[in-house]
N, C-alpha and C. Protein backbone atom coordinates (compact mmCIF):
# COMPACT_ATOMS: atom_id res chain seq x y z
N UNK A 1 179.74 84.05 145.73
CA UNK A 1 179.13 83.15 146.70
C UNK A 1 178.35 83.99 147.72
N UNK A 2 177.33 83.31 148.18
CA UNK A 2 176.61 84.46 149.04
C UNK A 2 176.83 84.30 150.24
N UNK A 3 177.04 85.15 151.22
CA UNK A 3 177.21 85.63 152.48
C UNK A 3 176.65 84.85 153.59
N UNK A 4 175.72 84.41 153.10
CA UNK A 4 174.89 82.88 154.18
C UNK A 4 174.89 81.92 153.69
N UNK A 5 176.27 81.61 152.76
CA UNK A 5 176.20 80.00 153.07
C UNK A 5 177.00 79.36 154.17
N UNK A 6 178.22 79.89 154.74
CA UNK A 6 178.58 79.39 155.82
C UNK A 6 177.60 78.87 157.00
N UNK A 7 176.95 80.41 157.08
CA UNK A 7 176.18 80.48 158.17
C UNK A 7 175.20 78.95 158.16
N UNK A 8 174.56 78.43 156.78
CA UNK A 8 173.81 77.59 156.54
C UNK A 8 174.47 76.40 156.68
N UNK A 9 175.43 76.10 156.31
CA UNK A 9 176.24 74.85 156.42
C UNK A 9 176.35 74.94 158.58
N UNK A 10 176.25 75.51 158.96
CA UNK A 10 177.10 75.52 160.41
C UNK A 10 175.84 75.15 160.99
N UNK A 11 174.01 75.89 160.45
CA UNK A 11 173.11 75.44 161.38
C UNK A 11 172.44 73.88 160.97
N UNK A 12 173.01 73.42 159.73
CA UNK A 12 173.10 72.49 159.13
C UNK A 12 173.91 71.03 160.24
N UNK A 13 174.81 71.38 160.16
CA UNK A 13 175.85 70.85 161.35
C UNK A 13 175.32 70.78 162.55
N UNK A 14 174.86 71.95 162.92
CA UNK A 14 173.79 72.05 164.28
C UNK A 14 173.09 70.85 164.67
N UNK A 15 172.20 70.68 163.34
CA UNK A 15 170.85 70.30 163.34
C UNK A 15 171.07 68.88 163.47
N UNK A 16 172.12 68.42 162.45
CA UNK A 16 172.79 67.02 162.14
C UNK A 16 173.39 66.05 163.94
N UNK A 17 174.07 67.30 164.76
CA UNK A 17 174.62 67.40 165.88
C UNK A 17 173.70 66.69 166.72
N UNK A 18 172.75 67.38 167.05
CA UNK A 18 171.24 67.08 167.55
C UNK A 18 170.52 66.07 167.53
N UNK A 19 170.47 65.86 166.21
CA UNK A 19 169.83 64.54 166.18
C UNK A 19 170.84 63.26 166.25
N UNK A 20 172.27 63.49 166.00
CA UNK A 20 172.83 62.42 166.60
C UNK A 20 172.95 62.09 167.93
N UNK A 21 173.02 62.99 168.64
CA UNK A 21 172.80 62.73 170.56
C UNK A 21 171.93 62.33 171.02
N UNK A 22 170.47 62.67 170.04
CA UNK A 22 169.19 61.84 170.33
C UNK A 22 169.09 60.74 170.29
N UNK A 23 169.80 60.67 169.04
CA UNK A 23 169.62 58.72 168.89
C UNK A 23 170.92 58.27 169.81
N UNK A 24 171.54 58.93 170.00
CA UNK A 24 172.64 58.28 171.50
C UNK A 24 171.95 57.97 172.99
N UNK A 25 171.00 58.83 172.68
CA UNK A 25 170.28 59.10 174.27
C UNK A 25 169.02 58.16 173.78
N UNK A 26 168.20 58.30 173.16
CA UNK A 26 167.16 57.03 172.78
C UNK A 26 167.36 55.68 172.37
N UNK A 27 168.55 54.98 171.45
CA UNK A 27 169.15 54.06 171.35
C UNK A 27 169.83 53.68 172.25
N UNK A 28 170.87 54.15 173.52
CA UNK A 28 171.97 53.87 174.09
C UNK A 28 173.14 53.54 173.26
N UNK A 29 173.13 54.15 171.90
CA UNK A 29 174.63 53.19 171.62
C UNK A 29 175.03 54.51 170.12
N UNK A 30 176.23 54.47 170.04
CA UNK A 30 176.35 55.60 168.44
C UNK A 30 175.84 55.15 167.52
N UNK A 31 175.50 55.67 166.43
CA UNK A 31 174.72 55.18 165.53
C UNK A 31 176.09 54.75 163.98
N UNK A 32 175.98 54.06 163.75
CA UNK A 32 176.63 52.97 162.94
C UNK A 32 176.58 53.56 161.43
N UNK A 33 175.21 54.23 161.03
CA UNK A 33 174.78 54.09 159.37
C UNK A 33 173.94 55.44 159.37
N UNK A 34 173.84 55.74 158.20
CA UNK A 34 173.26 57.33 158.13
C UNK A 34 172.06 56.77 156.81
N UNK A 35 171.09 56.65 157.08
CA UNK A 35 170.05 55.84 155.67
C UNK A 35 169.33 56.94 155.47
N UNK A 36 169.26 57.01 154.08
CA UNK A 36 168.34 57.80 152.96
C UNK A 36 166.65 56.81 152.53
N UNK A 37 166.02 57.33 152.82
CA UNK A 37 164.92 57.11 152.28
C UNK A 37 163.85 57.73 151.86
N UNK A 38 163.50 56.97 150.42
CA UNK A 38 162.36 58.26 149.78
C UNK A 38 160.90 57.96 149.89
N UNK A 39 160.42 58.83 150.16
CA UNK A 39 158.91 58.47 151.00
C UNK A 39 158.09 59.11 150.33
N UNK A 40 156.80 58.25 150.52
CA UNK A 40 155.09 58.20 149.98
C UNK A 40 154.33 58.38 150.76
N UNK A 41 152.86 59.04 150.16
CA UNK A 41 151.77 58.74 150.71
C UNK A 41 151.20 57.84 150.20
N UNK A 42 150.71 57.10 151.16
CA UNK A 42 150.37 55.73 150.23
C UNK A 42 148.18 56.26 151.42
N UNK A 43 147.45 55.50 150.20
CA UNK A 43 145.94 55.75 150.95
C UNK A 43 145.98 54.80 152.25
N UNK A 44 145.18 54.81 153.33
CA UNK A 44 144.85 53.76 153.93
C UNK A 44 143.46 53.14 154.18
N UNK A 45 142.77 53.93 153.80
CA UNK A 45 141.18 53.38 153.78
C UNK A 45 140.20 54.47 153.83
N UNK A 46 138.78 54.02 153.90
CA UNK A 46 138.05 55.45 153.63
C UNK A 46 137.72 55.60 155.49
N UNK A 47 137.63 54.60 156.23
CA UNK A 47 137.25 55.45 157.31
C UNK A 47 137.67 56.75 158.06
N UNK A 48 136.97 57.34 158.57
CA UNK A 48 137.09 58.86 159.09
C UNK A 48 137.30 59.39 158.15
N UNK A 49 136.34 59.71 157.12
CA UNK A 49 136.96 60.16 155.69
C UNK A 49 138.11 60.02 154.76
N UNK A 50 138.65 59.39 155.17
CA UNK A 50 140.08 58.75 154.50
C UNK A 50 141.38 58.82 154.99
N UNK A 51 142.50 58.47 155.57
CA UNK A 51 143.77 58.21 156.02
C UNK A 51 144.41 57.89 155.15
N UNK A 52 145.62 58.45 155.54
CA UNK A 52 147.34 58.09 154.80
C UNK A 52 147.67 57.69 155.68
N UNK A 53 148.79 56.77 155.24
CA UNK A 53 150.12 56.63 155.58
C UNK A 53 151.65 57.06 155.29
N UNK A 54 152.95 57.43 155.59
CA UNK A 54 154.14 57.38 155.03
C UNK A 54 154.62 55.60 155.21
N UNK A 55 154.81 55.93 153.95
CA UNK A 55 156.16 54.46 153.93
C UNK A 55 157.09 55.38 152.63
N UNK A 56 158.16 54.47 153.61
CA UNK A 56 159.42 54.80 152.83
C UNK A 56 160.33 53.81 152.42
N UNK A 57 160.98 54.01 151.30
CA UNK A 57 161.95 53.42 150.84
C UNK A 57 163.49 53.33 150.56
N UNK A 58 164.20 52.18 150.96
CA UNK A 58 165.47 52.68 151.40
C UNK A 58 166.33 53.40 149.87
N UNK A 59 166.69 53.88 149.95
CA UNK A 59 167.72 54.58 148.40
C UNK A 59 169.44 54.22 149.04
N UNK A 60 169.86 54.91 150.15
CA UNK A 60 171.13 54.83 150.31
C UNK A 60 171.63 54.48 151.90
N UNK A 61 172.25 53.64 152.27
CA UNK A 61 172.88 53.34 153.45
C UNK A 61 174.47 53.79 153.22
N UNK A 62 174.90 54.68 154.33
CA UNK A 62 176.43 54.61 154.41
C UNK A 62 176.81 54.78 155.54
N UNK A 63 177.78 53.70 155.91
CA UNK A 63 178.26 53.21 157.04
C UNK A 63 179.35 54.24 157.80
N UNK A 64 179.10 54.10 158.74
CA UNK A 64 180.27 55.72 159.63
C UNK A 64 180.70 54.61 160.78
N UNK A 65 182.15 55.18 161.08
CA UNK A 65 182.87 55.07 162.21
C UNK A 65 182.68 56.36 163.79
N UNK A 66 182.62 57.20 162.98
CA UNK A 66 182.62 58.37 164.17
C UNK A 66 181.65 59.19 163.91
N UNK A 67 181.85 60.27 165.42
CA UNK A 67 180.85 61.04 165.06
C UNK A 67 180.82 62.46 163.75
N UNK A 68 182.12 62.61 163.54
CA UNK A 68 182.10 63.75 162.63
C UNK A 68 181.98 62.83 161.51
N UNK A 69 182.53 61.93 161.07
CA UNK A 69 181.91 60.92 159.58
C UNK A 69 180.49 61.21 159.56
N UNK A 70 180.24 61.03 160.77
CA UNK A 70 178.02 60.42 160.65
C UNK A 70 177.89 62.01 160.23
N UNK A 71 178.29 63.05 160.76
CA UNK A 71 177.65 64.28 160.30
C UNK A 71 177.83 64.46 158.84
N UNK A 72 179.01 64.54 158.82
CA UNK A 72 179.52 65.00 157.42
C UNK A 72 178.10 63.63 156.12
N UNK A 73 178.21 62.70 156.63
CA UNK A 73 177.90 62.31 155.62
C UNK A 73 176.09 62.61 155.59
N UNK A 74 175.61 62.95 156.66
CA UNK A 74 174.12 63.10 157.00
C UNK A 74 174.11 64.40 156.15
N UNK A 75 175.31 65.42 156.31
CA UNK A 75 175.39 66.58 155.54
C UNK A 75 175.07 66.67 153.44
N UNK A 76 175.83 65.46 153.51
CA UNK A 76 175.90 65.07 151.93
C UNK A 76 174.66 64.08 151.10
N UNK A 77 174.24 63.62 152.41
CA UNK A 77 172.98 62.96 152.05
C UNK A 77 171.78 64.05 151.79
N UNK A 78 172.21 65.15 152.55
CA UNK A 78 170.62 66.08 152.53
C UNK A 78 171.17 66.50 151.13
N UNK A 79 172.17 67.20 150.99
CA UNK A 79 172.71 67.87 149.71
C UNK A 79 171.69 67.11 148.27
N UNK A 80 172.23 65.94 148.50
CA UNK A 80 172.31 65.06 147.37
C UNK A 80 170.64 65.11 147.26
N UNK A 81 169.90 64.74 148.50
CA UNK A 81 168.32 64.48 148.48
C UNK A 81 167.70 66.12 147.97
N UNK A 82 168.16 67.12 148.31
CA UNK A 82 167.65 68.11 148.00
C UNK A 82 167.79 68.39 146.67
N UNK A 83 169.15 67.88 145.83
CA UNK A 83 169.09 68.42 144.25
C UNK A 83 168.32 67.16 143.80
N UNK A 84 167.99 65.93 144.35
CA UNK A 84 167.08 64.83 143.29
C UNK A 84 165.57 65.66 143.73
N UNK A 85 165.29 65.42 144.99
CA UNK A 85 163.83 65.35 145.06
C UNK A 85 163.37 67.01 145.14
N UNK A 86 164.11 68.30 145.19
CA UNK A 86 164.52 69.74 144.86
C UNK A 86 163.55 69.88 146.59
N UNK A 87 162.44 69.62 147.09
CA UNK A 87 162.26 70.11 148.45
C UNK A 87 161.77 68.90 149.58
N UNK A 88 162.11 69.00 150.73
CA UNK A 88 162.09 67.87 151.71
C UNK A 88 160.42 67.85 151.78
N UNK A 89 159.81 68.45 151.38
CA UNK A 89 157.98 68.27 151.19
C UNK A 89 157.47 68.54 149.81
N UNK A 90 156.62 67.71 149.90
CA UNK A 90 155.81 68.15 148.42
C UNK A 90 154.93 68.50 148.35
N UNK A 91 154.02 68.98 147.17
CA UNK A 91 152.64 70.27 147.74
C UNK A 91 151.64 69.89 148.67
N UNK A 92 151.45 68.70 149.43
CA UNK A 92 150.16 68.45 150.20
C UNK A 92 151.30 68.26 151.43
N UNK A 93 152.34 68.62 151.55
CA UNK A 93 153.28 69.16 152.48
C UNK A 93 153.40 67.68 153.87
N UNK A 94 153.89 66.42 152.63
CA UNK A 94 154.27 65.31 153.10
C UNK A 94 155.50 65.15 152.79
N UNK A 95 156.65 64.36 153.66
CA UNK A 95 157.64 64.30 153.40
C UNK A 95 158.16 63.23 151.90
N UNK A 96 159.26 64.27 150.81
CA UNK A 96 159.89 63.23 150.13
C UNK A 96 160.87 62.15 150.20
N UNK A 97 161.48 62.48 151.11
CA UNK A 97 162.46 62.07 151.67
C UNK A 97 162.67 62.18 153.33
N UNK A 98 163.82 60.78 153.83
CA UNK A 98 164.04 61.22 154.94
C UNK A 98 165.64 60.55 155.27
N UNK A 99 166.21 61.13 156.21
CA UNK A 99 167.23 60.88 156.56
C UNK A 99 167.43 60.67 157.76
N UNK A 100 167.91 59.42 158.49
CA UNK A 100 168.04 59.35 159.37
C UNK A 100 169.43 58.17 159.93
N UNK A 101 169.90 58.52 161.38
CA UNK A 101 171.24 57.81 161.88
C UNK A 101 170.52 56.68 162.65
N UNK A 102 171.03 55.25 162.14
CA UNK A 102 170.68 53.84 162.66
C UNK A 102 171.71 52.80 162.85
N UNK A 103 171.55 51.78 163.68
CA UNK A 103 172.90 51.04 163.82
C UNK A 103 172.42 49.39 162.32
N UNK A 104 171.22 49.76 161.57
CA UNK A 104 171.46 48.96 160.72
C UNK A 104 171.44 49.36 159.41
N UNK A 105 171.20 48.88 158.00
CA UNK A 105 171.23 49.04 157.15
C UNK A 105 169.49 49.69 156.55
N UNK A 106 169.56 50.38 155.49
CA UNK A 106 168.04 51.27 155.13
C UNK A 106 167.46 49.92 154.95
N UNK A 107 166.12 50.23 155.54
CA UNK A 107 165.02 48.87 155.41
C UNK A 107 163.92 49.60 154.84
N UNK A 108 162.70 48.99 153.86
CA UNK A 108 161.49 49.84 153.73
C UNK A 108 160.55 49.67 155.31
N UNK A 109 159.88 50.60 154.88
CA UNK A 109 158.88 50.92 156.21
C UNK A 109 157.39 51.34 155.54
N UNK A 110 156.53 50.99 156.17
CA UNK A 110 156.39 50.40 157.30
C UNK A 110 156.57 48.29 156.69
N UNK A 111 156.64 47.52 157.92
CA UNK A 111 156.99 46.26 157.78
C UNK A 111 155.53 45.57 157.06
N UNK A 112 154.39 45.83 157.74
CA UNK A 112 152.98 45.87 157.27
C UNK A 112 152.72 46.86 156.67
N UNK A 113 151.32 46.51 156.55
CA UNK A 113 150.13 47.99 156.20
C UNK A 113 149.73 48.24 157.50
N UNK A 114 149.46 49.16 157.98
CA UNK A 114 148.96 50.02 159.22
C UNK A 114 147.25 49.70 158.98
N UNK A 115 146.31 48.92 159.91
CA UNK A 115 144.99 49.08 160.31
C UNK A 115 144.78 50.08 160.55
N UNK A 116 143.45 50.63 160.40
CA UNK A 116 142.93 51.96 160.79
C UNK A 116 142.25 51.39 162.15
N UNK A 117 142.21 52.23 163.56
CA UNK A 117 142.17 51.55 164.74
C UNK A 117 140.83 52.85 165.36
């Protein structure tokens, strides 16, 4: 086993840590659900030479009581997303995936199509 995987699992934990206090401090409330979603570039039109969008799609919701549940499982969600989709970007270095802590269940996004403004 190599010598930095602890180390990786702990800044892993870190990172997971972090963004749960954010959404404590931007939501006001703990976050409930840890959702997986796998994401596109989808076109959006030719003006300004052409625009994307991300939309994403829900794959996995799992429900947490506490805060070490929400990590651990935010931990197992990246695991899992990293051996399907093998890197969190793909070559035009858009996200495949995303993971994030919410008090509802994975929804697709966006609700519309995004106007170009």
């Amino acid at each position: 086993m190599p010598t930095y995987a602890p180390y990786a699992k702990t800044e892993s934990a870190r990172r997971w840590l972090n963004r749960y206090r954010l959404h404590e401090v931007f939501e006001g409330k703990e976050p409930t659900t840890v959702c997986l979603h796998e994401c596109t570039s989808c076109y959006g039109g030719p003006e300004e030479g052409g625009w994307s969008f991300e939309a994403g799609y829900p794959l996995r919701t799992v429900c947490v009581f506490s805060k070490k549940q929400a990590i651990k499982a935010a931990i197992e969600l990246e695991a899992f997303a990293k051996e399907e989709f093998g890197s969190d970007k793909d070559n035009l270095g858009w996200a495949t995936y995303r993971i994030c802590f919410d008090t509802d269940y994975a929804k697709p996004y966006p609700v519309e199509r995004p106007h170009y403004e």
